[in-house]
N, C-alpha and C. Protein backbone atom coordinates (compact mmCIF):
# COMPACT_ATOMS: atom_id res chain seq x y z
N UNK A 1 93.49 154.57 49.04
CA UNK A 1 93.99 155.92 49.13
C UNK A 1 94.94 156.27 47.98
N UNK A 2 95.70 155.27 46.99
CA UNK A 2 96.18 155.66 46.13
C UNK A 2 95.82 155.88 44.90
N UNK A 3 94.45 155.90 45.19
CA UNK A 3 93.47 155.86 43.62
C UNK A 3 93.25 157.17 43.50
N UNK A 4 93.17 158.41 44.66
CA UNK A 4 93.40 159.81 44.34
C UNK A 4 94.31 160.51 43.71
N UNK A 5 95.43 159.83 44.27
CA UNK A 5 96.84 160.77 43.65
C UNK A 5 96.48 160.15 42.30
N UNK A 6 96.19 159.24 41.87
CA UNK A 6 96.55 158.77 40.29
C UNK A 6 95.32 159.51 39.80
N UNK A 7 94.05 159.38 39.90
CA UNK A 7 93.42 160.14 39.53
C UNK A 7 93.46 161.65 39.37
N UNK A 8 93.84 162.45 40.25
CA UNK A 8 94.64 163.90 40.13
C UNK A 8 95.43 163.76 38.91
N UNK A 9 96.32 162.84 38.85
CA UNK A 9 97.70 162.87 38.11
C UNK A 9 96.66 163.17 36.60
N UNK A 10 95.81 161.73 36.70
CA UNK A 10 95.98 161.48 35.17
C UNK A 10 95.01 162.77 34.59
N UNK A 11 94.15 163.75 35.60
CA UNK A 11 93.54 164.68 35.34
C UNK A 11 94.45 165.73 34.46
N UNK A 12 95.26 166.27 35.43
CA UNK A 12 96.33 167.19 35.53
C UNK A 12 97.01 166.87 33.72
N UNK A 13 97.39 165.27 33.78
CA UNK A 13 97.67 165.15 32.28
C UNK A 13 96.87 165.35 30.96
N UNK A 14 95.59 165.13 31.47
CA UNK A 14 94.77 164.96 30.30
C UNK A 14 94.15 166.60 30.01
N UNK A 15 94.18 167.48 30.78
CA UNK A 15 94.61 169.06 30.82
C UNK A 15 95.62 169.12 30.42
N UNK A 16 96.76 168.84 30.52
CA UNK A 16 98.37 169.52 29.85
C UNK A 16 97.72 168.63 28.52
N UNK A 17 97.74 167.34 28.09
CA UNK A 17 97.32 167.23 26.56
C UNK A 17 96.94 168.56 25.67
N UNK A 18 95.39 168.56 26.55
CA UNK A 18 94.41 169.79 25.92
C UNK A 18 95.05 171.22 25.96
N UNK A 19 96.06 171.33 26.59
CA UNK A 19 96.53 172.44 26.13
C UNK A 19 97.45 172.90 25.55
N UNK A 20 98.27 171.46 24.80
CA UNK A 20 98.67 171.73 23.44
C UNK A 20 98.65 171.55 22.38
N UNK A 21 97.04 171.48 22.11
CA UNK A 21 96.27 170.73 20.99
C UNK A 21 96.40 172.00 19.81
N UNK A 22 96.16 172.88 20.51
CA UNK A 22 96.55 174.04 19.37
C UNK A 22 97.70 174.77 19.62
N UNK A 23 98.27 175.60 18.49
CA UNK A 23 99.42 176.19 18.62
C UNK A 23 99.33 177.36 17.71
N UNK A 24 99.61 178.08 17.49
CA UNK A 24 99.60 179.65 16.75
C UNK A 24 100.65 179.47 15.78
N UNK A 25 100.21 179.61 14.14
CA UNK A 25 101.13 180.06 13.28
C UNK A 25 101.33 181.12 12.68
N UNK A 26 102.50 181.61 13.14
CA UNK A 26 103.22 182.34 12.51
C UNK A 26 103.22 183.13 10.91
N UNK A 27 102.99 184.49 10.84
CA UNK A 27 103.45 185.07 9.22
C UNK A 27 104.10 184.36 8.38
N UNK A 28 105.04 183.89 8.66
CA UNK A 28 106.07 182.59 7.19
C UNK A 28 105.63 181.33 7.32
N UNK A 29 104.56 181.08 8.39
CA UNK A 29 104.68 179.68 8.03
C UNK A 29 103.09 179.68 7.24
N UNK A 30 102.56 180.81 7.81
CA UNK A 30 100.87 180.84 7.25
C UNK A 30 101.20 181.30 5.82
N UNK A 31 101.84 182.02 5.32
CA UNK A 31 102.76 182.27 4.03
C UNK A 31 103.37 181.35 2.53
N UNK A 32 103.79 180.42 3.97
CA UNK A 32 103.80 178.73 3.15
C UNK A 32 102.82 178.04 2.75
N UNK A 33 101.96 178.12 3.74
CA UNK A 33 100.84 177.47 3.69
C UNK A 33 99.96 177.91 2.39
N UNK A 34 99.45 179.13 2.43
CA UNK A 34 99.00 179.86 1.44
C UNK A 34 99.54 179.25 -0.22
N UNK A 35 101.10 179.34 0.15
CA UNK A 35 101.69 179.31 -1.47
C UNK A 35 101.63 177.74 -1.79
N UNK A 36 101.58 176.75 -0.63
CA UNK A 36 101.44 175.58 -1.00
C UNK A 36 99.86 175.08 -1.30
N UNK A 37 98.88 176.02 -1.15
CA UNK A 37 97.24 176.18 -1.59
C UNK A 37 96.77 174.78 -0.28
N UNK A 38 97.51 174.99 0.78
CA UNK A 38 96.95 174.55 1.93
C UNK A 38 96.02 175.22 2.44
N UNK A 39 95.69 176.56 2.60
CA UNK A 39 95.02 177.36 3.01
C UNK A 39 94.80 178.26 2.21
N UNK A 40 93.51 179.16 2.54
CA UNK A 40 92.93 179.75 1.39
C UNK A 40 93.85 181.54 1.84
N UNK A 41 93.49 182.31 1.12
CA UNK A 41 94.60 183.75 1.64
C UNK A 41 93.61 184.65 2.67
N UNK A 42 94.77 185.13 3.72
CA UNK A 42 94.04 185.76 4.39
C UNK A 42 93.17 186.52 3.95
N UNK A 43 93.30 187.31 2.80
CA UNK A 43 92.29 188.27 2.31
C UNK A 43 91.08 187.74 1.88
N UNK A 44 90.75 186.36 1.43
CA UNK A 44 89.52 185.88 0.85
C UNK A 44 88.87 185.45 2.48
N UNK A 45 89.76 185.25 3.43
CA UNK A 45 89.22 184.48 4.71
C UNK A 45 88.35 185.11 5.50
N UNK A 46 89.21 186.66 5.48
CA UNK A 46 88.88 187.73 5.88
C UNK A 46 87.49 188.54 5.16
N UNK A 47 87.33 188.05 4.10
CA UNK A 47 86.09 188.63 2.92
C UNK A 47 84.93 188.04 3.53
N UNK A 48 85.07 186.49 3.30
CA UNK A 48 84.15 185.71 4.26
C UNK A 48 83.39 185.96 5.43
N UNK A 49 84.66 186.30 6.83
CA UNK A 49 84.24 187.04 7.80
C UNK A 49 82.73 188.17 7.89
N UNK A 50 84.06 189.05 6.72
CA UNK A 50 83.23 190.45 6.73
C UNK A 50 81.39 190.21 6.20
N UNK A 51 81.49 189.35 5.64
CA UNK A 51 80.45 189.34 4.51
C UNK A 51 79.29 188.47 5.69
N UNK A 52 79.31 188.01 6.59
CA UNK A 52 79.01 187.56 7.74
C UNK A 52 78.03 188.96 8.47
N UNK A 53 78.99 190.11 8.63
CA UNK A 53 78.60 191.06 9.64
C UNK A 53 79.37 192.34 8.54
N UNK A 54 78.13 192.52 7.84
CA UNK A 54 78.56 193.57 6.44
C UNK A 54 78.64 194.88 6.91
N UNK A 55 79.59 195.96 6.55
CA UNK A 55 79.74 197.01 7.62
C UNK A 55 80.82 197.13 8.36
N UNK A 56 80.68 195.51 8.82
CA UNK A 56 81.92 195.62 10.08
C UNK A 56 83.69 195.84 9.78
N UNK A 57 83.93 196.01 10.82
CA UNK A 57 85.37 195.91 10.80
C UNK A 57 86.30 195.17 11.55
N UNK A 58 87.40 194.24 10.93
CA UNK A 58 87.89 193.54 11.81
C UNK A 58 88.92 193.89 12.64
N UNK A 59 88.95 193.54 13.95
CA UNK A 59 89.76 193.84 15.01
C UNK A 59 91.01 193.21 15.21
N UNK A 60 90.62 192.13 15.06
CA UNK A 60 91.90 190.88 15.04
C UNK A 60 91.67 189.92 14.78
N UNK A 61 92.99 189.32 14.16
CA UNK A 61 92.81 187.86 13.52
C UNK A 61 93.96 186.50 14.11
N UNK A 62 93.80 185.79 14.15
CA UNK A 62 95.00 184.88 14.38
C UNK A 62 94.72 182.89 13.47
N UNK A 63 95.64 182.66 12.90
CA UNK A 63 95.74 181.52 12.39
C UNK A 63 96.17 179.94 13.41
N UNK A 64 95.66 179.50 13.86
CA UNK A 64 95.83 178.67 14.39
C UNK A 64 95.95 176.95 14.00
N UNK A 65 96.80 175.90 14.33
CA UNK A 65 96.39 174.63 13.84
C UNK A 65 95.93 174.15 15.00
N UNK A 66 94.89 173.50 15.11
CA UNK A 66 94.21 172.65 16.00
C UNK A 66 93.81 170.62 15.25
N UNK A 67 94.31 170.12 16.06
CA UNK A 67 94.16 168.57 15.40
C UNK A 67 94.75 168.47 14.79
N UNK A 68 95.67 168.83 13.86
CA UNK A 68 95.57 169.12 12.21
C UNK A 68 94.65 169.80 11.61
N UNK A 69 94.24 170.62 11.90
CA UNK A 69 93.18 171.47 10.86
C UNK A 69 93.82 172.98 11.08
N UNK A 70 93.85 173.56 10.15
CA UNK A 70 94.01 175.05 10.53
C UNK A 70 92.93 175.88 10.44
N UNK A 71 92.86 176.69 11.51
CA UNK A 71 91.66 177.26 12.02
C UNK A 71 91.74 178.75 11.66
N UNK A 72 90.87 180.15 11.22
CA UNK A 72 91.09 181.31 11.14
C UNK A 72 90.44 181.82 12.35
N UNK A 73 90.81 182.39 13.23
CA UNK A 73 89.68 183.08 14.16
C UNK A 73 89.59 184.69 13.59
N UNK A 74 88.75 185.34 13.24
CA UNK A 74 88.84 186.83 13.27
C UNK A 74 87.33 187.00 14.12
N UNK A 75 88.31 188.33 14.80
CA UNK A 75 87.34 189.21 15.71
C UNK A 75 86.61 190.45 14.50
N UNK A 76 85.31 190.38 14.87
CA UNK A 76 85.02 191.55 13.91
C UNK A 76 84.06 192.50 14.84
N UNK A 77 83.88 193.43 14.41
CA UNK A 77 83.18 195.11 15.39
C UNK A 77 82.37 195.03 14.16
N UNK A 78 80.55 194.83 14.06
CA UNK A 78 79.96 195.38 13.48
C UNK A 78 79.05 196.53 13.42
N UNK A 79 78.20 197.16 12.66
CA UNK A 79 77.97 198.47 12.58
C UNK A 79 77.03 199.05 13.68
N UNK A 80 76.38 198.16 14.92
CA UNK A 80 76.44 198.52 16.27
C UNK A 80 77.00 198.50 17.30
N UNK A 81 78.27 198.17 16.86
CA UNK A 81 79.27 198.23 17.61
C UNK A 81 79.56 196.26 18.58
N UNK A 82 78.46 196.03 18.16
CA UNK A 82 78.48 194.67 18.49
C UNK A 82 80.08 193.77 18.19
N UNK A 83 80.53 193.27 19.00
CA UNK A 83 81.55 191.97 18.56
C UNK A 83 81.15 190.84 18.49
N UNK A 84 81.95 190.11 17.36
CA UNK A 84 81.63 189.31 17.29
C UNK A 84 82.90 187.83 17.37
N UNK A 85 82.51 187.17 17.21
CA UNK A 85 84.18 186.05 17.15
C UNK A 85 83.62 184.88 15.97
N UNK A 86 84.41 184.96 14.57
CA UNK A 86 84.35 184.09 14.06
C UNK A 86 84.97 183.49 14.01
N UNK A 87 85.16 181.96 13.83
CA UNK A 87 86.24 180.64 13.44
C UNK A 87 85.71 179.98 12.07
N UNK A 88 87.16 180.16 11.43
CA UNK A 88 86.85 179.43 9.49
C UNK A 88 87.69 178.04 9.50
N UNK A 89 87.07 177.42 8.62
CA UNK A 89 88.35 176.53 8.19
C UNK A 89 88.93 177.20 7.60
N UNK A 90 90.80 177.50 7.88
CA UNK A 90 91.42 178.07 6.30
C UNK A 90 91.75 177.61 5.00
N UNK A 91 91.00 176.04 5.16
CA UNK A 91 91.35 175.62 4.00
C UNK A 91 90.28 175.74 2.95
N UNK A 92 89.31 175.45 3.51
CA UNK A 92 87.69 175.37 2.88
C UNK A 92 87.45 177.09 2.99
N UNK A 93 87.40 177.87 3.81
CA UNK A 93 86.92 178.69 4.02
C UNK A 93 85.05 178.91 4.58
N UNK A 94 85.21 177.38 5.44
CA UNK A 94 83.92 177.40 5.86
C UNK A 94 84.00 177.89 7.24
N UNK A 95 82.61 178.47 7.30
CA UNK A 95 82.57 179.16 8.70
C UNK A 95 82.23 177.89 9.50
N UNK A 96 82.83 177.98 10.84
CA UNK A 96 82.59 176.82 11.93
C UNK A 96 81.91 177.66 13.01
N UNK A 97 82.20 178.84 13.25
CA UNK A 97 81.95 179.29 14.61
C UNK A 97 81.06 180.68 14.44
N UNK A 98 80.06 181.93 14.45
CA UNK A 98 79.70 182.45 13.91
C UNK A 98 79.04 183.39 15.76
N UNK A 99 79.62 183.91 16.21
CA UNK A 99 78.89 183.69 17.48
C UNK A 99 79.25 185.18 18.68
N UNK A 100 78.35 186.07 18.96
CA UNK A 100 78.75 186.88 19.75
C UNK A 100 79.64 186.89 20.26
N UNK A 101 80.34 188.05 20.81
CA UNK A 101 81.57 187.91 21.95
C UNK A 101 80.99 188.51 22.93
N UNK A 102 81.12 187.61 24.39
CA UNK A 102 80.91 188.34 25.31
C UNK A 102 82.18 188.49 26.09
């Protein structure tokens, strides 16, 4: 009977891990990043995106580190109104994720 509670437990932990694998950076620190040529500039990241779903327009963006990697997500609205959700590397500027939003 005590192999449940530990099992719960170590669940419960291995969920709190995963949910602070990523974290959101910030304008000055994505800023740094940029000037230290860690990451490529939002504006070329964002070019990328667009050039994906030509037409479109982006909705929102957010910089994220995950693992160590920093991640770009931008939301983009293309010219049927379709959304979409991309994820870049910001360093490479390779697309990872390319994929409807539902």
């Amino acid at each position: 009977m005590k192999i449940l509670p530990a099992l719960i437990s170590t669940l419960f932990l291995l969920g709190s891990v995963g949910a602070v694998s990523a974290r959101d950076v910030g304008p000055d620190e994505a800023a740094k990043l940029q000037s230290a040529g860690r990451i490529q500039s939002l504006d070329q990241l964002n070019a990328v995106a667009l050039a994906r779903h030509p037409g479109g327009t982006i909705t929102d963006t957010e910089l994220d580190e995950e693992y160590g990697k920093h991640i770009y997500q931008v939301d983009v609205t293309d010219k049927q109104g379709v959304e979409w959700d991309v994820e870049l590397d910001a360093a490479s500027g390779i697309v990872l994720k390319d994929h409807q939003d539902r």
